[in-house]
Protein backbone atom coordinates (compact mmCIF):
# COMPACT_ATOMS: atom_id res chain seq x y z
CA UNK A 1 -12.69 -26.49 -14.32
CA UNK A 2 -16.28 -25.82 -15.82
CA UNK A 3 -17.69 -25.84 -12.76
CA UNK A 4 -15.42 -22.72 -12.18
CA UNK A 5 -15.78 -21.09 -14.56
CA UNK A 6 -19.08 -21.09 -14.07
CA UNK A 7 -19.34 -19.90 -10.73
CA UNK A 8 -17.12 -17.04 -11.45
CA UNK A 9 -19.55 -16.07 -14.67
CA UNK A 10 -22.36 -15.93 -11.83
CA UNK A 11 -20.49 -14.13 -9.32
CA UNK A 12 -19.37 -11.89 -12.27
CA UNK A 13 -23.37 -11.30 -13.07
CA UNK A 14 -24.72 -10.85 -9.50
CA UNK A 15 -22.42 -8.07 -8.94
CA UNK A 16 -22.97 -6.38 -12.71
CA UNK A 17 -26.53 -6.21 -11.47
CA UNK A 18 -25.82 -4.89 -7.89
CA UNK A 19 -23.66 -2.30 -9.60
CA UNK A 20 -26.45 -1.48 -12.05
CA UNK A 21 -29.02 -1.78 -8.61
CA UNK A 22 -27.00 1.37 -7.10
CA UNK A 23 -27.05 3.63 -10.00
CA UNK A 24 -31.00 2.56 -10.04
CA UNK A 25 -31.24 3.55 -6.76
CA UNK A 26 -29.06 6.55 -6.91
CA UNK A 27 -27.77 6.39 -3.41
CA UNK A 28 -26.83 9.99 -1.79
CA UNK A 29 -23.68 8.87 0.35
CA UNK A 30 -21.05 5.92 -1.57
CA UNK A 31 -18.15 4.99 0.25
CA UNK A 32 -15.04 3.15 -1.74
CA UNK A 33 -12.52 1.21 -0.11
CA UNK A 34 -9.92 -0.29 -1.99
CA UNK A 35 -9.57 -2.97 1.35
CA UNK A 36 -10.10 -3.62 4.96
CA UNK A 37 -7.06 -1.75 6.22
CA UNK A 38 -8.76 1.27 5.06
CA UNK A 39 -12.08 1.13 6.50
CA UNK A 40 -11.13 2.78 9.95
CA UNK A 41 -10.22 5.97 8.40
CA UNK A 42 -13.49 6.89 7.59
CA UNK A 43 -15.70 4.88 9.73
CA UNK A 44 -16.50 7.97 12.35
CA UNK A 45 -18.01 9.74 8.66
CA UNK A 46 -20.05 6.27 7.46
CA UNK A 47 -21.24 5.87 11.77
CA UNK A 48 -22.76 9.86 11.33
CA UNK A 49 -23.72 9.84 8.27
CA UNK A 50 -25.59 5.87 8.64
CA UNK A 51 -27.16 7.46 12.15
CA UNK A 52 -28.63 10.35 9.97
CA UNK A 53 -29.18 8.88 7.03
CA UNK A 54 -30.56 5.44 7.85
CA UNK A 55 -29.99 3.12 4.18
CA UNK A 56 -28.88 6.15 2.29
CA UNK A 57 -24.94 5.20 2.84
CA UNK A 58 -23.59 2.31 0.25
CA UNK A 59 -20.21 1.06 1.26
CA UNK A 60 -18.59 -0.37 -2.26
CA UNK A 61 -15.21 -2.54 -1.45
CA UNK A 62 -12.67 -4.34 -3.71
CA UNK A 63 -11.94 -6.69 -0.75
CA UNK A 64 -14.38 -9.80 -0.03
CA UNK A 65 -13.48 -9.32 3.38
CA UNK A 66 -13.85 -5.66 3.92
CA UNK A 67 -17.48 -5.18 5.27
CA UNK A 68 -19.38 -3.44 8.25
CA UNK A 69 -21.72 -5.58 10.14
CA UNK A 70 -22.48 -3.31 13.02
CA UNK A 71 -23.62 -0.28 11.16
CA UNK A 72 -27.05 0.37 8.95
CA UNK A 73 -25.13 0.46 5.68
CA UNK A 74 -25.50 -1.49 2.38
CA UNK A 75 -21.99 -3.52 1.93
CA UNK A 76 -21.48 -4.31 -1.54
CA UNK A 77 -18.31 -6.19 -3.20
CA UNK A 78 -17.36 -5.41 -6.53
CA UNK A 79 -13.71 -6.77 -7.15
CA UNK A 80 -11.35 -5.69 -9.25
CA UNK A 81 -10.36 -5.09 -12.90
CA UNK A 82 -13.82 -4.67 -15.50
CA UNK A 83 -16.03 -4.96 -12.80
CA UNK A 84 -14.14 -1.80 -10.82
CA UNK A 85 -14.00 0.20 -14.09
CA UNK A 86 -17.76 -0.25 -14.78
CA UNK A 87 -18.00 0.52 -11.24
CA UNK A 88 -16.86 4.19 -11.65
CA UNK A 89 -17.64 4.96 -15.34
CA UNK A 90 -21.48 4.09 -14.29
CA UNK A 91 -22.06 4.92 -10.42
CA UNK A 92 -24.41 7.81 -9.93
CA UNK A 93 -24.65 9.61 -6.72
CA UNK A 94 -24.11 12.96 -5.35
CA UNK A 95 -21.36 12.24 -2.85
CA UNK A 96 -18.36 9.46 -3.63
CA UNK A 97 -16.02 9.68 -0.43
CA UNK A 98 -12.37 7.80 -1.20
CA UNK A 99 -8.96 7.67 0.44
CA UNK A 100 -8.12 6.88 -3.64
CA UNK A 101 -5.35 9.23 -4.65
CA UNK A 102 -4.75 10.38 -8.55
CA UNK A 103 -8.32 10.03 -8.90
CA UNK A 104 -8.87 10.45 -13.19
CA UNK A 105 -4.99 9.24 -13.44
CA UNK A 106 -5.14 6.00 -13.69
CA UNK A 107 -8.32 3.49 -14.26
CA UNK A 108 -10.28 4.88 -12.05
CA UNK A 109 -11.93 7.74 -13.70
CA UNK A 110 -14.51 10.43 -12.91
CA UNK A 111 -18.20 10.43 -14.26
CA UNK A 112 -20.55 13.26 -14.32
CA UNK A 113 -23.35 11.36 -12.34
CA UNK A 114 -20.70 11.77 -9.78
CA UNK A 115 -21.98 15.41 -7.95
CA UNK A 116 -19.27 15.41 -5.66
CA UNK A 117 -15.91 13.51 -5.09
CA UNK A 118 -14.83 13.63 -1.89
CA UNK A 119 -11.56 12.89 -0.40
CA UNK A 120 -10.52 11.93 3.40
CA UNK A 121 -7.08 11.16 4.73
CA UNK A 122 -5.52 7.75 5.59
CA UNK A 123 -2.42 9.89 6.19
CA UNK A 124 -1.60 12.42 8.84
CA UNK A 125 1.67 13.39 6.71
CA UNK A 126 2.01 16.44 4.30
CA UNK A 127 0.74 16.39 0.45
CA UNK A 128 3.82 17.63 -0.94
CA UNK A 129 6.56 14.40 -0.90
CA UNK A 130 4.98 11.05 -0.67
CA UNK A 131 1.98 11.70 -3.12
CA UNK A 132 2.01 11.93 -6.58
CA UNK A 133 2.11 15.78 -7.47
CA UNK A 134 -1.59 14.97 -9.30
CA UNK A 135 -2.34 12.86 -6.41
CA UNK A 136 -5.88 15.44 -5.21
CA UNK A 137 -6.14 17.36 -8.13
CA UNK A 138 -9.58 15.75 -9.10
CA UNK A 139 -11.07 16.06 -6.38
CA UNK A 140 -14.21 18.15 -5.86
CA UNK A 141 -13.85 18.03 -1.48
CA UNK A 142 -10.95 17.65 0.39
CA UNK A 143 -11.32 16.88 4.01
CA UNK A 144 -8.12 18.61 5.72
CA UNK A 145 -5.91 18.01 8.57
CA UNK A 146 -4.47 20.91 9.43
CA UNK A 147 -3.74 24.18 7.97
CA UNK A 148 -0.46 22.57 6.71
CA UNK A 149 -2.39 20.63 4.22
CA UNK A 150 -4.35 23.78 3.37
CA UNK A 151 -1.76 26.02 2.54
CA UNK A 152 0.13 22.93 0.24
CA UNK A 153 -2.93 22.04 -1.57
CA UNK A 154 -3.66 25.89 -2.74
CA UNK A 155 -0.28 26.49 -3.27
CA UNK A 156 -0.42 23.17 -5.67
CA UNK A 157 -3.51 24.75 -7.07
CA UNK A 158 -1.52 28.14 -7.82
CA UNK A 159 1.65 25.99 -9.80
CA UNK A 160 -0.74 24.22 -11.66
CA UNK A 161 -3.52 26.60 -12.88
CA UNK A 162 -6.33 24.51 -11.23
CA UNK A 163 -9.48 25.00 -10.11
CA UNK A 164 -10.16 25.64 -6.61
CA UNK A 165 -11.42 22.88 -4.67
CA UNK A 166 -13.78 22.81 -1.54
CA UNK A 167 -11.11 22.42 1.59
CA UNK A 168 -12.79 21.54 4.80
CA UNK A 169 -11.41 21.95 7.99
CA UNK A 170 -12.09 19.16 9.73
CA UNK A 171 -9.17 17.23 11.35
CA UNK A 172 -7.77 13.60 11.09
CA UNK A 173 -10.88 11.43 11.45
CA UNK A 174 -8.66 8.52 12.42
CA UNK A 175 -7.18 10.24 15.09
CA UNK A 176 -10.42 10.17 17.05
CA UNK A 177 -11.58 7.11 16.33
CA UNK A 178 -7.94 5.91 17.57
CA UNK A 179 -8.68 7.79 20.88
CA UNK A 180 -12.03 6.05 21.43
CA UNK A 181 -10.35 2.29 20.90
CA UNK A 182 -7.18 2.86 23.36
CA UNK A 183 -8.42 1.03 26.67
CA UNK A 184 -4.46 1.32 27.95
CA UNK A 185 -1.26 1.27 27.00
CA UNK A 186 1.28 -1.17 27.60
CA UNK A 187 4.52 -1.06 27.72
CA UNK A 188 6.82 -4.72 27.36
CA UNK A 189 9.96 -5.61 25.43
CA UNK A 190 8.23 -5.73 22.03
CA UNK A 191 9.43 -3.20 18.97
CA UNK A 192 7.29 -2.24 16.52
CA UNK A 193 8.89 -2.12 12.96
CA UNK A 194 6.57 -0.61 10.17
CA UNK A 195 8.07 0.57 7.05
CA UNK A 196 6.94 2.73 4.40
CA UNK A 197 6.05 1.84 1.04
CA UNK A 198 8.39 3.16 -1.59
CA UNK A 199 7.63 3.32 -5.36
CA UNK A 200 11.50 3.95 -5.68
CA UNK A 201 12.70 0.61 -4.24
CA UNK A 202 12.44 -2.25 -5.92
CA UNK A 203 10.48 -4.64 -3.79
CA UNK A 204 9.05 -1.29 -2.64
CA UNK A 205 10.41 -1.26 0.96
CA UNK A 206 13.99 -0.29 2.06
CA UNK A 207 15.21 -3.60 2.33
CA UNK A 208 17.79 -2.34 4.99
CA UNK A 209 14.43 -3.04 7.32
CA UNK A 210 15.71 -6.93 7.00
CA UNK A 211 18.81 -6.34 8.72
CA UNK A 212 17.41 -4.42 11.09
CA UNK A 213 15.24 -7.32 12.34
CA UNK A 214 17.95 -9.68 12.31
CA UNK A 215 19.88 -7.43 14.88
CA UNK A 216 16.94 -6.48 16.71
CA UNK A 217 16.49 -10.58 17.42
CA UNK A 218 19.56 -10.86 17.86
CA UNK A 219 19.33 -8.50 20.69
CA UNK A 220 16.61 -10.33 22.63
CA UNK A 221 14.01 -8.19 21.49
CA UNK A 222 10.48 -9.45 20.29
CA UNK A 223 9.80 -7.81 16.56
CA UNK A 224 6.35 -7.50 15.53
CA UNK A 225 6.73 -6.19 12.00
CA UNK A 226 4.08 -4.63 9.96
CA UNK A 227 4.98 -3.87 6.25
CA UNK A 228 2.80 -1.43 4.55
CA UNK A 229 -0.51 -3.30 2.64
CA UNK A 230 1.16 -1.97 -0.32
CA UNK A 231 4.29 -3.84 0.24
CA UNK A 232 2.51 -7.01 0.84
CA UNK A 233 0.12 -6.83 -2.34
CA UNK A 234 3.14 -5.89 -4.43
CA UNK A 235 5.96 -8.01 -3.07
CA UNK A 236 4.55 -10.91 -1.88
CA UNK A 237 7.71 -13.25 -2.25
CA UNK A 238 10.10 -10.95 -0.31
CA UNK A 239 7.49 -11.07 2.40
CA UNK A 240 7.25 -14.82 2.48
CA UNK A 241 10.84 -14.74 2.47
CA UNK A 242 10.61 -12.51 5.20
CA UNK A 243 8.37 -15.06 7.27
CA UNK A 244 10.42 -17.73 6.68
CA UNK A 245 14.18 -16.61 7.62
CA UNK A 246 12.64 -14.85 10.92
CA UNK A 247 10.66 -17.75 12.22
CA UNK A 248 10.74 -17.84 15.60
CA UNK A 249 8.86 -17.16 19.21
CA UNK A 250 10.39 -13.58 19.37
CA UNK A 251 8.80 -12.74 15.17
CA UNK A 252 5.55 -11.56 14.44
CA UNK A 253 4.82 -10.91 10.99
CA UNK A 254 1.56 -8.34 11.32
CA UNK A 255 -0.87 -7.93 8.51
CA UNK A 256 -4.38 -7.63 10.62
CA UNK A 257 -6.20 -4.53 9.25
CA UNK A 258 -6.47 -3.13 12.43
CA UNK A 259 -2.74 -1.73 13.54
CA UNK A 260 -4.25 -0.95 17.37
CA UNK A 261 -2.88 -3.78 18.84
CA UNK A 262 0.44 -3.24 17.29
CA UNK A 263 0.60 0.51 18.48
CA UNK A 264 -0.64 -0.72 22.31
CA UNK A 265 2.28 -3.38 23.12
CA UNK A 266 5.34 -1.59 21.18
CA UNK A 267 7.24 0.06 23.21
CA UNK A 268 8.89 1.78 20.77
CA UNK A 269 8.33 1.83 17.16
CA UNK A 270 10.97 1.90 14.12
CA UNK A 271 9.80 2.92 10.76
CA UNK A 272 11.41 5.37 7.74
CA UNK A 273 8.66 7.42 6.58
CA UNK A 274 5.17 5.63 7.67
CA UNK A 275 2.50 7.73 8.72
CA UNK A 276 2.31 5.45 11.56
CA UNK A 277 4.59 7.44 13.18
CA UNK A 278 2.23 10.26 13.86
CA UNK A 279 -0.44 8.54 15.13
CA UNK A 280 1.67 6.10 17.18
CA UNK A 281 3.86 9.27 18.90
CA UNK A 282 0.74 11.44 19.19
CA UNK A 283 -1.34 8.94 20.78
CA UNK A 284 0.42 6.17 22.53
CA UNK A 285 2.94 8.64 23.60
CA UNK A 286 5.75 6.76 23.08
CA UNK A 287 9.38 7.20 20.87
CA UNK A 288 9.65 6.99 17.33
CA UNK A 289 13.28 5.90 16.05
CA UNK A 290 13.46 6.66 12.31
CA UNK A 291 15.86 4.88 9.75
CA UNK A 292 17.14 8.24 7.84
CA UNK A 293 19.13 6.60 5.36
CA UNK A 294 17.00 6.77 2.28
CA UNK A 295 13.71 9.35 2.08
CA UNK A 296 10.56 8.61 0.03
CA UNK A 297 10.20 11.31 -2.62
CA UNK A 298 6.78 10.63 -4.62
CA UNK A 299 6.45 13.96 -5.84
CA UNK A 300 8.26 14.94 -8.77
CA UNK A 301 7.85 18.52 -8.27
CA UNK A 302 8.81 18.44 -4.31
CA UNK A 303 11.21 21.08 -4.99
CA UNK A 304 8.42 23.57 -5.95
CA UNK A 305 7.18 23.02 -2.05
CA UNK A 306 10.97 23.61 -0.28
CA UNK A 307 8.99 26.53 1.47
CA UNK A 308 6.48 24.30 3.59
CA UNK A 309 8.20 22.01 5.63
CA UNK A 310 6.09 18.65 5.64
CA UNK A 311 4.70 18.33 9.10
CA UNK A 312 6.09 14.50 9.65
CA UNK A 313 9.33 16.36 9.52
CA UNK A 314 8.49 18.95 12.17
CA UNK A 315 7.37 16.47 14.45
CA UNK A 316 10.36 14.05 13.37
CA UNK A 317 12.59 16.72 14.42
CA UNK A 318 10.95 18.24 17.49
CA UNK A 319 10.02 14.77 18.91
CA UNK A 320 11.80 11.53 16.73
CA UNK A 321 14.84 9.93 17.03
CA UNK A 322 17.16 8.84 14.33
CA UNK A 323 19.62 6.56 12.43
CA UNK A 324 21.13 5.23 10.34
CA UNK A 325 22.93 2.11 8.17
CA UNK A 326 25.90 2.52 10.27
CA UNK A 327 24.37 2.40 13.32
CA UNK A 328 22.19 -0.11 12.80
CA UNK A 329 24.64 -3.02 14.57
CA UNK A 330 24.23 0.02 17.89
CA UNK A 331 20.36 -0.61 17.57
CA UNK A 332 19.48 -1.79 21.02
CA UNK A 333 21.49 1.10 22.62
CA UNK A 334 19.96 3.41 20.32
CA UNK A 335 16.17 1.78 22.00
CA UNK A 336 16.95 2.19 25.04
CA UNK A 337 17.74 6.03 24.95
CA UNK A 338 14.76 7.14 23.19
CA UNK A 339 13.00 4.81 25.90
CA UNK A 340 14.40 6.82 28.52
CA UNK A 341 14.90 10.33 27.24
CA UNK A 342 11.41 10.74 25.64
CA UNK A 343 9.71 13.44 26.76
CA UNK A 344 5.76 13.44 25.57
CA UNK A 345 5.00 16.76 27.85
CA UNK A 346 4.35 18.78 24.45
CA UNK A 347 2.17 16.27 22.50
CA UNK A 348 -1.06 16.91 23.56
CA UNK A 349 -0.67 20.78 22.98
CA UNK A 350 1.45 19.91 19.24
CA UNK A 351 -2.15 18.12 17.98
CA UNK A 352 -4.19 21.55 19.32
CA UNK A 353 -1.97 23.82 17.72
CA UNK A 354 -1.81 21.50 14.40
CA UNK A 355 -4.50 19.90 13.55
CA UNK A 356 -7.93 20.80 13.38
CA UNK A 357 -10.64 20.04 15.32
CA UNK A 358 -8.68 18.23 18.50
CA UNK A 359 -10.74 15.55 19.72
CA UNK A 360 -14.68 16.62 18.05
CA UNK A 361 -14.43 16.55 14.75
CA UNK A 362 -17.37 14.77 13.97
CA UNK A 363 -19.16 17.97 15.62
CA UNK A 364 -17.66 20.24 13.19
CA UNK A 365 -18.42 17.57 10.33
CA UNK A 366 -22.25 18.26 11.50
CA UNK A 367 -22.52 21.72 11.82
CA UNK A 368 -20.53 21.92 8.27
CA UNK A 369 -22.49 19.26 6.72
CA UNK A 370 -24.02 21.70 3.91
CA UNK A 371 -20.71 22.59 2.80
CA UNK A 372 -18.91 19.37 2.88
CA UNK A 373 -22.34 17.25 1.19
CA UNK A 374 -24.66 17.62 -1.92
């Protein structure tokens, strides 16, 4: 037990002193990832910005695990808890890039050594329903998808009397990074199912998802289901629980960082609200059947935004298919329609006409650089 403790007083002290190392240094670029799942969202940014700025990029993670090896950065780990707050009260640097939402909300609070916070998407969805209405308000740079995201963000800057924020046009990162990693895609009797995270549940997922499954087995179908990292980290016993009733040659219980694999073999995918069903549909090309029987409101002033339709619900509507409890015994039928009516002849000219920057974005990231960077 000594021995223990003592090793985590030493681990505690060797990062207190690479935390105070950065703010010596006073790094221009700082990356934070909260984990490993997150690190593919921005890794086209850290690959430009680690080309151009060779040991100028820091990449700060809460995960032990969460590191880039093939890429002149400086990986640090810092943990959680004091270690994170100290982390953020202290850091000095003129640009902190996050996928963090309600930056200043919670315990993870802005300092003025900070020159510019900047946020990128792990999203493709809207900013109006499954964020916290406060969820970018803190933010000094906002790297946009589309114009959709735009138009909600200065509208949520009109209802709340805020400051106007730098919004940069430059596209879903992870969207070209996803197109540079697809070799092929395959198509075999394996369904995809990848819930949402829901702050209104309470083992944060629509448990509905578990009856689902069992039909879906009992169907013949191979599941490979991928609950959202926030489900895991916050309901770890319903997932175990999860593992154990399913166990069997036709259940695979996914929770690699990297969802590429998942996306190539599916050939179909059933989620509620996940943003995986943007990039899956836009990229693989293949149908998205959505359980409509409960939505995922995070917003407590969604009402204010009834005017702007959230783009996951365009595209649910102009491409998805859906159902719901009733139907869920009709499940395999309901597969094997979208299978065969799908059409995917629109897709390619959907992502031109709604997000920015179709395939180059880390071309318009470089030509912009002096208005996105300090």
């Amino acid at each position: 037990m000594f021995k223990d403790l003592s090793n985590k007083f030493k681990n505690f002290i060797h990062i207190f002193k690479q935390i105070n190392n950065i703010n010596e240094k006073k790094p221009r670029f700082i990356f934070y990832s909260e984990n490993k799942a997150y690190l593919k969202y921005g890794y086209l940014i850290i690959e430009y910005l680690s080309k151009k700025y060779p040991g100028e990029v820091y990449y700060i993670s809460s995960d032990i695990d969460d590191n880039i090896s093939d890429l002149n950065v400086i990986n640090i780990y810092i943990g959680k808890g004091f270690l994170l707050q100290y982390f953020f009260k202290s850091v000095v640097t003129d640009n902190l890039f996050m996928t963090l939402t309600d930056l200043n909300n919670n315990i993870i609070k802005k300092n003025k050594a900070v020159k510019n916070y900047i946020y990128f998407f792990h999203g493709a969805v809207s900013t109006t329903r499954i964020y916290t209405s406060t969820a970018f308000d803190n933010y000094d740079t906002i790297l946009c998808n589309g114009e959709y995201q735009i138009k909600e963000i200065k509208q949520r800057e009109e209802l709340g009397n805020l400051n106007e924020k730098k919004l940069i046009k430059s596209g879903f990162f992870y969207f070209d990074y996803l197109k540079a990693k697809i070799d092929e895609v395959n198509v075999n009797n394996e369904i995809l199912v990848a819930p949402s995270w829901n702050k209104n549940r309470l083992n944060f997922i629509n448990e509905d998802f578990e009856e689902i499954i069992a039909n879906l087995l009992n169907s013949g179908l191979k599941v490979r289901f991928r609950p959202h990292p926030e489900t895991i980290k916050r309901s770890q016993n319903l997932m175990n629980s999860y593992k154990e009733k399913f166990k069997n040659k036709n259940f695979l219980f996914d929770d690699k960082s990297e969802n590429l694999e998942a996306m190539q073999n599916a050939k179909c995918l059933i989620t509620d609200n996940s943003g995986i069903s943007i990039e899956y549909m836009m990229f693989f090309k293949k149908p998205v059947i959505f359980y409509s029987d409960f939505d995922k409101v995070h917003n407590e002033n969604f009402e204010k935004f009834k005017s702007l339709i959230p783009i996951e619900d365009i595209i649910k509507d102009k491409f998805g298919y859906e159902f719901n409890k009733h139907q869920i015994q009709e499940i395999k039928k309901i597969i094997d329609k979208a299978v065969e009516s799908f059409d995917k002849k629109e897709i390619d000219n959907f992502l031109k006409n709604n997000f920015y920057n179709y395939k180059n974005k880390i071309d318009y990231f470089d030509k912009n650089f002096s208005k996105i960077c300090i």
